[in-house]
N, C-alpha and C. Protein backbone atom coordinates (compact mmCIF):
# COMPACT_ATOMS: atom_id res chain seq x y z
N UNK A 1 0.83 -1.20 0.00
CA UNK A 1 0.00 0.00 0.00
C UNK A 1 0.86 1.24 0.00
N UNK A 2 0.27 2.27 -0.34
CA UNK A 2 0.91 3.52 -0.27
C UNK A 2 1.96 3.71 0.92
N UNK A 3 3.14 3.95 0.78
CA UNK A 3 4.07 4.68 2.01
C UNK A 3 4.83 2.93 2.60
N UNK A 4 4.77 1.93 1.80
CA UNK A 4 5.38 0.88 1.87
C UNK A 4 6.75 1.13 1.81
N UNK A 5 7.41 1.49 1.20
CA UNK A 5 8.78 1.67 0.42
C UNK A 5 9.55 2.06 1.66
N UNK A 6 8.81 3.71 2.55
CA UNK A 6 9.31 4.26 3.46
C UNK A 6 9.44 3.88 5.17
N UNK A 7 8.47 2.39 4.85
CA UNK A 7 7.96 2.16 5.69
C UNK A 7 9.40 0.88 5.85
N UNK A 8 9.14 0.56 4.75
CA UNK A 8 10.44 -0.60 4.48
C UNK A 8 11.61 -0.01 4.93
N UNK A 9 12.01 1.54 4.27
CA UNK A 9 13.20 1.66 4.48
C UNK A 9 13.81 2.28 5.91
N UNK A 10 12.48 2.52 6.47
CA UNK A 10 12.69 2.78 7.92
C UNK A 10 13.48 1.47 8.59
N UNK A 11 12.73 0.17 8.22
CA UNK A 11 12.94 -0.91 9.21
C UNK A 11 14.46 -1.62 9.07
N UNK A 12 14.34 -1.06 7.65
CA UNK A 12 15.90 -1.50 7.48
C UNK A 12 17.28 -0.84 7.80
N UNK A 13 16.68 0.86 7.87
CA UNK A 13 17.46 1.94 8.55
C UNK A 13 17.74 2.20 10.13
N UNK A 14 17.06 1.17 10.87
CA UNK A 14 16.44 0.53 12.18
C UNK A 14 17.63 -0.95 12.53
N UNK A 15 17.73 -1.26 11.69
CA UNK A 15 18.48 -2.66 11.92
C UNK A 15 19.68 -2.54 11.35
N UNK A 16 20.22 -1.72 10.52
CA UNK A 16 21.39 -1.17 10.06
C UNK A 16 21.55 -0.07 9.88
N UNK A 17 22.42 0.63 11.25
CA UNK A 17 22.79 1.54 11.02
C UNK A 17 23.70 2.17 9.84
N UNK A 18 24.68 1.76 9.56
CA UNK A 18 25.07 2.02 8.31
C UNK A 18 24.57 2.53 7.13
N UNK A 19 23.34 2.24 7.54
CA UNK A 19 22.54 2.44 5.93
C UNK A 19 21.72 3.40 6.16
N UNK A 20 22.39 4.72 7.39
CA UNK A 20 20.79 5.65 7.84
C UNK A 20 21.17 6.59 6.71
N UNK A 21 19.90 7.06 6.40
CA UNK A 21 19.52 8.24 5.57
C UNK A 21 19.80 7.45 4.16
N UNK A 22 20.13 6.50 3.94
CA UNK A 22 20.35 5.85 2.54
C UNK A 22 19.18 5.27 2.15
N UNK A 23 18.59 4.31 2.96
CA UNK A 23 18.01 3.02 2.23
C UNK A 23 16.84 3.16 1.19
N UNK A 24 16.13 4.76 1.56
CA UNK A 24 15.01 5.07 0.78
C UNK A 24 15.66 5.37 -0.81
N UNK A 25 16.81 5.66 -0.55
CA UNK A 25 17.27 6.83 -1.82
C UNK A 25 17.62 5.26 -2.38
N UNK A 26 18.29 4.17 -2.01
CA UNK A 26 18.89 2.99 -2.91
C UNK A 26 18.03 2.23 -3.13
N UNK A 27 16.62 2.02 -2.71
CA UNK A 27 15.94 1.41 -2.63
C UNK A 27 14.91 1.55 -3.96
N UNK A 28 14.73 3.06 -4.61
CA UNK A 28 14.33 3.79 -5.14
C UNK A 28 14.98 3.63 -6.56
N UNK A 29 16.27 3.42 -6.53
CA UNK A 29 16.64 3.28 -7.63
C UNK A 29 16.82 1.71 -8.76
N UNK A 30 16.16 0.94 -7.55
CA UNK A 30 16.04 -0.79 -7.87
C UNK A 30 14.14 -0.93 -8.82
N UNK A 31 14.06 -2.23 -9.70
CA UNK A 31 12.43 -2.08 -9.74
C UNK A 31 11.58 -2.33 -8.51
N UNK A 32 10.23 -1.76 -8.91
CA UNK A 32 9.34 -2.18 -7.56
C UNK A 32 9.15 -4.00 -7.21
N UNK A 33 9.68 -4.66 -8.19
CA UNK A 33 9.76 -6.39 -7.94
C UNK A 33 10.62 -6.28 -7.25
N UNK A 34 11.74 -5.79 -6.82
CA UNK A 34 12.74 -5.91 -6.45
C UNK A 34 12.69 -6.47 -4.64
N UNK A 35 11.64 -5.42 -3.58
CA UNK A 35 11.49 -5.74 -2.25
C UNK A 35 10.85 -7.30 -1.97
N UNK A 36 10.12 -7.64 -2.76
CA UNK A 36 9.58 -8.38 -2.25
C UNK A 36 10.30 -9.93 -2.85
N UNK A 37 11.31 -9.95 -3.46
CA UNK A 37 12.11 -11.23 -3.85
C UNK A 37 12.87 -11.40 -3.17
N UNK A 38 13.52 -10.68 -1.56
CA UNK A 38 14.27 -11.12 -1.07
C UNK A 38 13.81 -10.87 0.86
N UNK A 39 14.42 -11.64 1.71
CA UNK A 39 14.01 -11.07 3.04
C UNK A 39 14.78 -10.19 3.65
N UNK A 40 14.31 -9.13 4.51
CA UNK A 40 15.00 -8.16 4.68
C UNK A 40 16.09 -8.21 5.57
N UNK A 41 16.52 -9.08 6.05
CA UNK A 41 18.41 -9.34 5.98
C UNK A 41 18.69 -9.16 4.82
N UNK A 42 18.77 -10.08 3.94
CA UNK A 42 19.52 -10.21 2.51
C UNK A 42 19.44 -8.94 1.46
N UNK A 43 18.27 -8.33 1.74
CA UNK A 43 17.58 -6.67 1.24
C UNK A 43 18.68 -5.80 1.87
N UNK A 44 18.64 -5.90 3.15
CA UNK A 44 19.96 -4.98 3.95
C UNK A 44 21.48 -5.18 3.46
N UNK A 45 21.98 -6.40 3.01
CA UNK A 45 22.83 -6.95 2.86
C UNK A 45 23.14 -6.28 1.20
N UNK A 46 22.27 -6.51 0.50
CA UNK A 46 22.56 -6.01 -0.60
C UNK A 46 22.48 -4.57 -1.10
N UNK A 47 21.67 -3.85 -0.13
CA UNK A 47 21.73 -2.24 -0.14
C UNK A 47 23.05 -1.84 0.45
N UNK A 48 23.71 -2.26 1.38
CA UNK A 48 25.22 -2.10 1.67
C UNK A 48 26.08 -2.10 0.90
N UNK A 49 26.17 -3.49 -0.56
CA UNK A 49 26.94 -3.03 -1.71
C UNK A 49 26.59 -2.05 -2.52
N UNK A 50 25.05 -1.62 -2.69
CA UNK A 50 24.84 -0.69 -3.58
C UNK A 50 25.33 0.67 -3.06
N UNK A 51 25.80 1.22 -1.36
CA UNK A 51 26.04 2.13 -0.91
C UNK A 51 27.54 2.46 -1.36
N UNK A 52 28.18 1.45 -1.30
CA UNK A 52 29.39 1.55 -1.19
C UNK A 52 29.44 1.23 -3.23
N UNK A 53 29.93 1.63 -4.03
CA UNK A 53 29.65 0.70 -5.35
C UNK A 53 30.97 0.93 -5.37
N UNK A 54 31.36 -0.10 -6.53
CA UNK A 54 32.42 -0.22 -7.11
C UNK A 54 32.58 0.73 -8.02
N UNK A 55 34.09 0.90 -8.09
CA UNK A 55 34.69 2.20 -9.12
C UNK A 55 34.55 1.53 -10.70
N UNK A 56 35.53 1.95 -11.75
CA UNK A 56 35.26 1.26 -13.16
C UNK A 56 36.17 0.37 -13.03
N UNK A 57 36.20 -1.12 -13.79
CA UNK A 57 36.84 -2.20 -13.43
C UNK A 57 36.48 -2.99 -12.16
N UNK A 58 35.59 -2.63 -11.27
CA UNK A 58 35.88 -2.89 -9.77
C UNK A 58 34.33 -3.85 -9.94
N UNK A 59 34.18 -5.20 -8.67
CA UNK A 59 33.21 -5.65 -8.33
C UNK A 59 33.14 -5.55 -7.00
N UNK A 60 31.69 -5.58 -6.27
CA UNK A 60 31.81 -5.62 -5.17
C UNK A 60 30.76 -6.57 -4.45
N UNK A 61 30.86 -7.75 -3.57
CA UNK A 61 30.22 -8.62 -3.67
C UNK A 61 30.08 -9.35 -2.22
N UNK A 62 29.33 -10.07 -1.93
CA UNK A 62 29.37 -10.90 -0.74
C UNK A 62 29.39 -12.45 -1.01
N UNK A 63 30.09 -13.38 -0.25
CA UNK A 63 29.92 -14.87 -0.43
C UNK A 63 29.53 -15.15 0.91
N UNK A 64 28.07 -16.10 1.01
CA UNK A 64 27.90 -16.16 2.38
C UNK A 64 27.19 -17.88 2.22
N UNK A 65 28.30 -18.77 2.56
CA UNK A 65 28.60 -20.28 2.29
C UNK A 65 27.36 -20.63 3.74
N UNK A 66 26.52 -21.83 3.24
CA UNK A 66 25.91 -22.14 4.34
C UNK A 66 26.05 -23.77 4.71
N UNK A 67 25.11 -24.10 5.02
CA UNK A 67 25.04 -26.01 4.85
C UNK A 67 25.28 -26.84 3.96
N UNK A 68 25.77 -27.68 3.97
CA UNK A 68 25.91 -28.37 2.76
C UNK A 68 26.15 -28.24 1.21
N UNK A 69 27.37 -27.02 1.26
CA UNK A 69 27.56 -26.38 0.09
C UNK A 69 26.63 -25.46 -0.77
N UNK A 70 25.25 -25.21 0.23
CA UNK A 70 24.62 -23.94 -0.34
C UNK A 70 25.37 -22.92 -0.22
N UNK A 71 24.56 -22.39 -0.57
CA UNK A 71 25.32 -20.43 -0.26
C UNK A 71 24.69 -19.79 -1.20
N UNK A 72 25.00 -18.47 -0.79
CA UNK A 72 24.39 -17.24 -1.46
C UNK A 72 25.70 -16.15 -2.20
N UNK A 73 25.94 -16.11 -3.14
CA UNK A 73 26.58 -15.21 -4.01
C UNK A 73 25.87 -14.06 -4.15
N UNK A 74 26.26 -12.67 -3.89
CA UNK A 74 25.77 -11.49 -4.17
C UNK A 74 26.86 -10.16 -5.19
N UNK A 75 26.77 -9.94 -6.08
CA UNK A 75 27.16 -9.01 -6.90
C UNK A 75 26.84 -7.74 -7.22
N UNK A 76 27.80 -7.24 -7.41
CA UNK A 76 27.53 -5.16 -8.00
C UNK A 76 28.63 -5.10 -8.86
N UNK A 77 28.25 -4.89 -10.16
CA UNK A 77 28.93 -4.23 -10.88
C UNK A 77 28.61 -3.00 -11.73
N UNK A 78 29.46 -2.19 -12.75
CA UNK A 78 28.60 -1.01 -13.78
C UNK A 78 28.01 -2.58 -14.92
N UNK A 79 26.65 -1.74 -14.84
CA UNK A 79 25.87 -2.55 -15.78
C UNK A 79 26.12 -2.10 -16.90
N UNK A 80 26.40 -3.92 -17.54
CA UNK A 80 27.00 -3.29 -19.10
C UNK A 80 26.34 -4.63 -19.79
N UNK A 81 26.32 -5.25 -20.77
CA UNK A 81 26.43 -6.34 -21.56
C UNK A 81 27.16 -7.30 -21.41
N UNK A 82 27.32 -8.42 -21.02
CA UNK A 82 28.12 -9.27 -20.54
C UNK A 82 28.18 -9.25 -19.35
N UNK A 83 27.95 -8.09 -18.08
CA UNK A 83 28.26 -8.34 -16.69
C UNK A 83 28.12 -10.11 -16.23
N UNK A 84 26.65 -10.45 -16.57
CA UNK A 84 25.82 -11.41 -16.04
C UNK A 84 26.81 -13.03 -16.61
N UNK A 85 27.09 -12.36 -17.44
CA UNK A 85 28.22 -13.69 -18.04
C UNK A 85 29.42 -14.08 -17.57
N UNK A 86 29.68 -12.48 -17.23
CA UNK A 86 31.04 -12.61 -16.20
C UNK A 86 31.40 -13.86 -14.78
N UNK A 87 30.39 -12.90 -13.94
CA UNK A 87 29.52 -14.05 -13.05
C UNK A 87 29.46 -15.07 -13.19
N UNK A 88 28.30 -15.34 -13.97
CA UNK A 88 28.36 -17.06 -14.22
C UNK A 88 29.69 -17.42 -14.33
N UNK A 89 30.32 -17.21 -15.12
CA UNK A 89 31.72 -17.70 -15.77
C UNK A 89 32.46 -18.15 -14.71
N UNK A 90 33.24 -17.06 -13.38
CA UNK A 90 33.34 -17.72 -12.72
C UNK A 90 32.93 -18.41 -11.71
N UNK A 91 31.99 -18.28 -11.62
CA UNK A 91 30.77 -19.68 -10.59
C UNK A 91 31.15 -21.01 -11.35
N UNK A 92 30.96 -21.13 -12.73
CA UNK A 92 31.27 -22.29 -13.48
C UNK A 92 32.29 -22.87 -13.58
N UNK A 93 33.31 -22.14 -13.02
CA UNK A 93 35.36 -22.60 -12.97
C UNK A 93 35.48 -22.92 -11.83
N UNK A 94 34.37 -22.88 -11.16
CA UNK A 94 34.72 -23.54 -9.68
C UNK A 94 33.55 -24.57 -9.47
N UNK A 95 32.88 -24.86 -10.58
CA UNK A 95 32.27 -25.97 -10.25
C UNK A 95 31.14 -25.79 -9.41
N UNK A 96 31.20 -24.42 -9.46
CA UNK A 96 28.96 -23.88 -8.59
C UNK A 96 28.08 -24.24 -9.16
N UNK A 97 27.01 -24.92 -8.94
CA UNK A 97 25.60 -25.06 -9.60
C UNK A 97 25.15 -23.65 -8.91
N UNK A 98 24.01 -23.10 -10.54
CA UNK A 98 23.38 -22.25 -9.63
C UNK A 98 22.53 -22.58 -9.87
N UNK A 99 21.39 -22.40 -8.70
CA UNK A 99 19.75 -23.20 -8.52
C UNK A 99 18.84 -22.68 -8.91
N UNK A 100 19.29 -20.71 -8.45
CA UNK A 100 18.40 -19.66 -8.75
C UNK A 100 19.48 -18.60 -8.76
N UNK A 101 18.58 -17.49 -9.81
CA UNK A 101 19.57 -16.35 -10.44
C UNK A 101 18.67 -15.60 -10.57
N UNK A 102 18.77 -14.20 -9.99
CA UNK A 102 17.92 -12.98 -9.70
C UNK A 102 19.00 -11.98 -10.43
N UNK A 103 18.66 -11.23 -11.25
CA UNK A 103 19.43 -9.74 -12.03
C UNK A 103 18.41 -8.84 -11.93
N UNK A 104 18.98 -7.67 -11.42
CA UNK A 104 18.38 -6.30 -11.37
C UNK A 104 19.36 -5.02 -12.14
N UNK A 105 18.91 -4.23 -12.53
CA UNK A 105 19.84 -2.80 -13.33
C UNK A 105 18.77 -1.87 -12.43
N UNK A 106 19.99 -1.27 -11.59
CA UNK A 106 19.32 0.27 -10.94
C UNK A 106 19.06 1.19 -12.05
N UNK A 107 18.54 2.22 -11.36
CA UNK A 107 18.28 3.25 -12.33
C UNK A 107 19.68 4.18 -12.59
N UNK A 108 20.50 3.76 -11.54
CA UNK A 108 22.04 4.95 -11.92
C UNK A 108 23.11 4.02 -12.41
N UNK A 109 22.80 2.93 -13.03
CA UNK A 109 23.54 2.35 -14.08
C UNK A 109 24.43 1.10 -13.33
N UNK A 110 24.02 0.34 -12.20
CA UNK A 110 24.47 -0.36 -11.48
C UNK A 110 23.65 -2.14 -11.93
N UNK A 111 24.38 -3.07 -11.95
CA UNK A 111 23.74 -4.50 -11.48
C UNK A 111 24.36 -5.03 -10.70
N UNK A 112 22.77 -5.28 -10.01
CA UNK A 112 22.73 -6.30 -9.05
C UNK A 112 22.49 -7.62 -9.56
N UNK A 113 22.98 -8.62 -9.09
CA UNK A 113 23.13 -10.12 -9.31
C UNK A 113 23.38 -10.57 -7.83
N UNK A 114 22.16 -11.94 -8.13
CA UNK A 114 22.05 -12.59 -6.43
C UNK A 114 21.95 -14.15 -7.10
N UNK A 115 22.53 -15.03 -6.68
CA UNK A 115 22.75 -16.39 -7.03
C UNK A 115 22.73 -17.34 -5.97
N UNK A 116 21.37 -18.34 -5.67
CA UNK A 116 21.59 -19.43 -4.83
C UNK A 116 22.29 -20.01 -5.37
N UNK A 117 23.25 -20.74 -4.79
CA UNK A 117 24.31 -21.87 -5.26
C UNK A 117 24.35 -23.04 -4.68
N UNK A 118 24.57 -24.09 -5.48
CA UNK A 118 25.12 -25.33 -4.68
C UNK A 118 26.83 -25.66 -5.15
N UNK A 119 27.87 -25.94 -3.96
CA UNK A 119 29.11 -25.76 -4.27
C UNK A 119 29.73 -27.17 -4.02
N UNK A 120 30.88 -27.36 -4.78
CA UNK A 120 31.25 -29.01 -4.48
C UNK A 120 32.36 -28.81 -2.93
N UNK A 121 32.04 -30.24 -2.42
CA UNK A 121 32.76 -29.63 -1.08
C UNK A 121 34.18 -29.16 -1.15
N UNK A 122 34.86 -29.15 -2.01
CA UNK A 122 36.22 -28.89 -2.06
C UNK A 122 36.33 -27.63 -2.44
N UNK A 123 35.15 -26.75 -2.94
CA UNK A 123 35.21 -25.07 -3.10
C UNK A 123 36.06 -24.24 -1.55
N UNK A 124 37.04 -23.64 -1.82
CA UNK A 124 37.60 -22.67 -1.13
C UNK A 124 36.98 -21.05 -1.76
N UNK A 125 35.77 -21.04 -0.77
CA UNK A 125 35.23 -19.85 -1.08
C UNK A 125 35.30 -18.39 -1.31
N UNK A 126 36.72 -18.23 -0.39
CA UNK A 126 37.59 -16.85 -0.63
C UNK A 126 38.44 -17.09 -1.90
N UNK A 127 38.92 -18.54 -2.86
CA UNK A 127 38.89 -18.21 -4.18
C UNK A 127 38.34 -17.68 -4.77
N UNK A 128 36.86 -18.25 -4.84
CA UNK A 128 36.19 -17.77 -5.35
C UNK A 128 35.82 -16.56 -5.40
N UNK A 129 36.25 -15.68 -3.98
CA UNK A 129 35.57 -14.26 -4.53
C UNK A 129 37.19 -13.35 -5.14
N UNK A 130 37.94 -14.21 -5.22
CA UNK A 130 39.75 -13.55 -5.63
C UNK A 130 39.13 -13.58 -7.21
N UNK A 131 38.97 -14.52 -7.64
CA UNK A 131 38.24 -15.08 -8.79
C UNK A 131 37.31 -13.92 -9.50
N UNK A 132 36.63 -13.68 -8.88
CA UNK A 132 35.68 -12.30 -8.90
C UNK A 132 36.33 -11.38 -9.02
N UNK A 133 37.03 -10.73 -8.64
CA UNK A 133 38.40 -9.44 -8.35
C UNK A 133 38.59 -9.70 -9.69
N UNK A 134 39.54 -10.94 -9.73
CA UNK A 134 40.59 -10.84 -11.23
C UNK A 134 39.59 -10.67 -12.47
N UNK A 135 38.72 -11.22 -12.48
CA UNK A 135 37.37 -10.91 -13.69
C UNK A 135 36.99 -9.72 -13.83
N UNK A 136 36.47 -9.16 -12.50
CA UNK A 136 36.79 -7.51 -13.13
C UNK A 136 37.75 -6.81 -13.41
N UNK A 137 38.92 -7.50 -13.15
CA UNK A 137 40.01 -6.08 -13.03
C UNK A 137 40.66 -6.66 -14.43
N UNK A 138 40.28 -7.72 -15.24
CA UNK A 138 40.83 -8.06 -16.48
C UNK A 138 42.04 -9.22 -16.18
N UNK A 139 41.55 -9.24 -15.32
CA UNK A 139 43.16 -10.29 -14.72
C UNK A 139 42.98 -11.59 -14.64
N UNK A 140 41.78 -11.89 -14.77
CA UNK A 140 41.03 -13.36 -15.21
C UNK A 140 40.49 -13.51 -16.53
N UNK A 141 40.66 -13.91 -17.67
CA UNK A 141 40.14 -14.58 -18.99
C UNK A 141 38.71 -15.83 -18.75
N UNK A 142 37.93 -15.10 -18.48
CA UNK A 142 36.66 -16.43 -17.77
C UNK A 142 36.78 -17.40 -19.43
N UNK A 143 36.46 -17.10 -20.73
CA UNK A 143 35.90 -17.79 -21.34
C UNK A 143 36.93 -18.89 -21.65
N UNK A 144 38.52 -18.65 -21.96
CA UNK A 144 38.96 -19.28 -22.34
C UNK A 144 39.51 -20.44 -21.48
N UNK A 145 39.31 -20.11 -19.98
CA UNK A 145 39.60 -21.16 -19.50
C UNK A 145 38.18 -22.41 -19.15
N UNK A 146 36.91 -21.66 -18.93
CA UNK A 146 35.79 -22.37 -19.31
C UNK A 146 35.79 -23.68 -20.35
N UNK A 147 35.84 -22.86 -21.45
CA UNK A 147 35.89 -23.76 -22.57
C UNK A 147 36.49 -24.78 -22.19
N UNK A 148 37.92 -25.56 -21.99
CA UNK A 148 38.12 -26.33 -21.51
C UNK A 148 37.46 -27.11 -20.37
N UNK A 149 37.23 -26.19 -19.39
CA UNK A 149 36.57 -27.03 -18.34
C UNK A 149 34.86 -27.75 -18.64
N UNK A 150 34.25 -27.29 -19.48
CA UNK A 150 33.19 -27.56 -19.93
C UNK A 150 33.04 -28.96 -20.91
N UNK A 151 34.11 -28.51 -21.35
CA UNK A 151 34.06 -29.96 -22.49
C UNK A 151 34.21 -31.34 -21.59
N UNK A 152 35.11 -31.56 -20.59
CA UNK A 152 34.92 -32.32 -19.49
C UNK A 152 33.43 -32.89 -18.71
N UNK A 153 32.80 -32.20 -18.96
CA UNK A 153 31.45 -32.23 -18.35
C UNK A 153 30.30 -32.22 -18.97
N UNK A 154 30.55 -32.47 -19.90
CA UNK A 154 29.02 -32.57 -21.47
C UNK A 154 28.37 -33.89 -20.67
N UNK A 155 26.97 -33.68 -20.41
CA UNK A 155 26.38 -34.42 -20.38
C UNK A 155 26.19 -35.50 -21.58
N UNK A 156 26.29 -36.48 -20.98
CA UNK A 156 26.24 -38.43 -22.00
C UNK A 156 25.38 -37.54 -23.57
N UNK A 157 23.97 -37.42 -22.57
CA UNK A 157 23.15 -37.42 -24.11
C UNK A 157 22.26 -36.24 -23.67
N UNK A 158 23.25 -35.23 -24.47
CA UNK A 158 22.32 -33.62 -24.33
C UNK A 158 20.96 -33.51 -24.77
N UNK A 159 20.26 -33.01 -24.17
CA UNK A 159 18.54 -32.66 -24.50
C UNK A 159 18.92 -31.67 -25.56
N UNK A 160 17.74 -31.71 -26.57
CA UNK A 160 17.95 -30.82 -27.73
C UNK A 160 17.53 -29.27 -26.81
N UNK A 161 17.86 -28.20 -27.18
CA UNK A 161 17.45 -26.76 -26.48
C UNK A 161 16.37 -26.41 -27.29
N UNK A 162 15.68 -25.60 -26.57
CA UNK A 162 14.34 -24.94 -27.35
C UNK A 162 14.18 -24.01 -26.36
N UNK A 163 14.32 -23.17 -27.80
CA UNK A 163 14.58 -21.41 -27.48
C UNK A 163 13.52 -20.56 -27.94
N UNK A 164 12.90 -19.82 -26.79
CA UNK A 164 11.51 -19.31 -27.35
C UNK A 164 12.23 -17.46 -26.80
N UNK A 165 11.51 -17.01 -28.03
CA UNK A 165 11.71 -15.06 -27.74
C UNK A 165 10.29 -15.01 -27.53
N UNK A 166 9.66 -14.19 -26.63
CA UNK A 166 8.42 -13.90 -26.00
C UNK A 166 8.00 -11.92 -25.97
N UNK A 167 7.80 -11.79 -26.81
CA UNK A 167 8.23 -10.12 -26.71
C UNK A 167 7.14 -9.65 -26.03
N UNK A 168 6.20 -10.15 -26.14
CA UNK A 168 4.89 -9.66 -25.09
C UNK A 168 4.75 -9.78 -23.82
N UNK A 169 5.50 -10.78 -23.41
CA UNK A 169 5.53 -11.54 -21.93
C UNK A 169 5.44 -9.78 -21.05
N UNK A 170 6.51 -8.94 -21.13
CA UNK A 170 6.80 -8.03 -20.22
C UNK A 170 6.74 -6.80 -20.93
N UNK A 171 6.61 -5.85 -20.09
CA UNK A 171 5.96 -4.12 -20.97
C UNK A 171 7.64 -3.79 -21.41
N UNK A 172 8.54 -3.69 -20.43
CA UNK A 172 9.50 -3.16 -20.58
C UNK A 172 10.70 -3.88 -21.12
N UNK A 173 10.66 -5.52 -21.19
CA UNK A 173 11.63 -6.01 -21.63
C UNK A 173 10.83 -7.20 -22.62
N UNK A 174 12.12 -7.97 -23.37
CA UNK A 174 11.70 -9.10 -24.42
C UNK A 174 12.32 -10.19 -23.50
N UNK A 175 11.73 -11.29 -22.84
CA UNK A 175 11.56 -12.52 -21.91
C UNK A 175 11.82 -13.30 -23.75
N UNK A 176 13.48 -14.06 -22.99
CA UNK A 176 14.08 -15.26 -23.62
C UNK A 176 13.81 -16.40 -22.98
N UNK A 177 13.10 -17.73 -23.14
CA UNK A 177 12.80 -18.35 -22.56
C UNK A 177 13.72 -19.58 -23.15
N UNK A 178 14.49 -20.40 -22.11
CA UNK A 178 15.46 -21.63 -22.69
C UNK A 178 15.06 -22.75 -22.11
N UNK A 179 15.08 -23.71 -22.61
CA UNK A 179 14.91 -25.31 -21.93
C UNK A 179 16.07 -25.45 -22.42
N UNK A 180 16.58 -26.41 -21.30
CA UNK A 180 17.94 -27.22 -22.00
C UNK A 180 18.26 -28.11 -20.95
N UNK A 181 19.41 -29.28 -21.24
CA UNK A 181 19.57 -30.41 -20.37
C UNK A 181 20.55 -29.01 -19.15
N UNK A 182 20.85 -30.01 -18.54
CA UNK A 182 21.31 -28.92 -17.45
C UNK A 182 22.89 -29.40 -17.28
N UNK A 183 23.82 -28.81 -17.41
CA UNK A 183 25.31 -28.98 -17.69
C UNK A 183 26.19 -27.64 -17.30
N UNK A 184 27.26 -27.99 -16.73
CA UNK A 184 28.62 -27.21 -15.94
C UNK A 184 28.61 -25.75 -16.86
N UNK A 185 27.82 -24.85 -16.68
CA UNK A 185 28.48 -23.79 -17.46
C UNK A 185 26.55 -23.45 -18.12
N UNK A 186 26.14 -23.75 -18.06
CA UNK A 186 24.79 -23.59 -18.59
C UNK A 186 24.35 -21.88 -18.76
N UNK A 187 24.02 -21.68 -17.72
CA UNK A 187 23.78 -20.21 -17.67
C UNK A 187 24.75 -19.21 -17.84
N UNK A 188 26.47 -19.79 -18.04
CA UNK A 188 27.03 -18.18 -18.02
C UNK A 188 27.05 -18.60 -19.89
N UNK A 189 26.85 -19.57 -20.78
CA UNK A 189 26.60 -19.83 -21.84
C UNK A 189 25.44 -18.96 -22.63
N UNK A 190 24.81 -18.91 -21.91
CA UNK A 190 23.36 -18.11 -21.98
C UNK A 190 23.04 -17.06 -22.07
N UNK A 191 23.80 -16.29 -20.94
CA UNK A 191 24.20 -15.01 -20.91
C UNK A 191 25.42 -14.47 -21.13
N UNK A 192 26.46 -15.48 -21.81
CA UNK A 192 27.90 -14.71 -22.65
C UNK A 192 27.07 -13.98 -24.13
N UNK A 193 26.24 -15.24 -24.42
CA UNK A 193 25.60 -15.52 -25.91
C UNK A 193 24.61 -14.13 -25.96
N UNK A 194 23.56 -13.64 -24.82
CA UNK A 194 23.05 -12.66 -24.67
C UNK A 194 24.02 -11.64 -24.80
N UNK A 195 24.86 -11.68 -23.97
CA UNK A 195 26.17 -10.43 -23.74
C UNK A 195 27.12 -10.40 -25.44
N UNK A 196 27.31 -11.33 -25.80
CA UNK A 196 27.59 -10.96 -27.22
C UNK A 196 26.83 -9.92 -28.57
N UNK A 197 25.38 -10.27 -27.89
CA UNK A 197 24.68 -9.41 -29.05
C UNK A 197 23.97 -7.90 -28.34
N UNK A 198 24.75 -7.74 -27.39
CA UNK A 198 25.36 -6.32 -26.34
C UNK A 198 23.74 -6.04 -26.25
N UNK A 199 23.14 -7.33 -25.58
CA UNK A 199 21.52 -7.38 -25.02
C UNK A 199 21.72 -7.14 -23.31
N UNK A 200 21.12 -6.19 -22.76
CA UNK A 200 21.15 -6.00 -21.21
C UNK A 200 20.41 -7.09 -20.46
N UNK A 201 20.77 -8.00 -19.55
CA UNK A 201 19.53 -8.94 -19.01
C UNK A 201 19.53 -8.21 -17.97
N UNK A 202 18.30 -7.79 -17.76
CA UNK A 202 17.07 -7.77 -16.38
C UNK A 202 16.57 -8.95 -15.79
C-alpha cells in the first residue's frame, strides 16, 4: 500500500545503522519487484553493496557459504552487456551449480546479481571471490579457461534446447525463454551468448 517503500526503508534503517539516511534513496533506484524477492536481511545486505559501489573495473560482492555447500553469491557491478556472463563464468570454474539467479539494473547504471548456489565440497570460497576481483580487473580470462573445463562435463546425451523469444511476456523487456539439459556452465553460456549481441539482461 501507499508509504510501503518508506515504511520498508525505515525498518531496514532501524536494523542497520550504516545504511541511515540511505536506504530510501537505494531502494528507489532498484524495480518495484525488487522488495519483495528477497528477506530483509539479505535486502539490507545487498543495499550495503549498492552504498558503497564499485569504481570502473571494480566488483563488489558478498559470499555467504551455508550447509551443505549452499550459499548465497551477491554481486555489484557497472551494468553493461556481458556483466551477467562474467559471473556465471566464474561460478562455473569452480564448479557452482546455480539453482536460482535474480538480475536487477538500478536506475544509476548499477547491477545487481544474487545467485543461490550449490558448491562441491572442495570449493575454497575466498577463491572464489579472488576469482571475482581478477574478472573484473581483467586479470582473469573467464571464457577461455571455461571452454576447456566444460568440455569435461558434457552431459552423455544432451537434450535438444528450445529457445523461445516472448516479446509480449513483459511491458518493458523481451523474456528469452530456454529449456535445455542442465550442464557445468549452462547459464554463463546463456548469458555470454546474450552479452555478445550487447543485449542487457534484467
Amino acid at each position: 500500500g501507499p508509504g510501503a517503500p518508506e515504511a520498508l526503508a525505515e525498518r531496514i534503517e532501524s536494523a542497520r545503522p550504516a545504511l541511515a539516511g540511505q536506504a530510501a534513496r537505494l531502494l528507489a533506484t532498484l524495480p518495484d519487484s525488487y522488495p519483495s524477492s528477497v528477506d530483509p536481511d539479505e535486502l539490507a545486505d545487498e543495499l550495503e553493496l549498492l552504498a558503497d559501489p564499485p569504481g570502473p573495473g571494480g566488483v563488489r560482492y558478498r559470499v555467504d557459504p551455508s550447509d551443505g555447500g549452499h550459499g548465497l553469491v551477491t554481486v555489484c557491478a557497472a551494468d553493461r552487456p556481458g556483466t551477467l556472463a562474467r559471473t556465471t563464468g566464474v561460478l562455473a570454474r569452480h564448479r557452482v551449480s546455480v539453482l536460482r539467479a535474480h538480475a536487477w539494473s538500478t536506475s544509476n547504471g548499477l547491477a545487481l546479481q544474487r545467485f543461490a548456489v550449490q558448491a562441491p565440497a572442495t570449493l575454497r570460497w575466498e577463491r572464489l571471490g579472488a576469482d571475482l576481483d581478477a574478472a573484473w580487473s581483467g586479470r582473469l580470462a573467464v571464457d577461455a579457461r571455461l571452454e576447456r573445463k566444460a568440455r569435461d562435463y558434457r552431459p552423455p546425451s544432451p537434450v535438444e534446447p528450445d529457445v523461445r523469444v516472448l516479446p509480449d511476456e513483459s511491458v518493458h523487456s523481451t523474456v528469452v525463454e530456454v529449456r535445455a539439459g542442465d550442464a557445468l556452465g549452462l547459464l554463463h553460456a546463456i548469458a555470454a551468448a546474450l552479452g555478445d549481441l550487447d543485449l542487457d539482461v534484467r
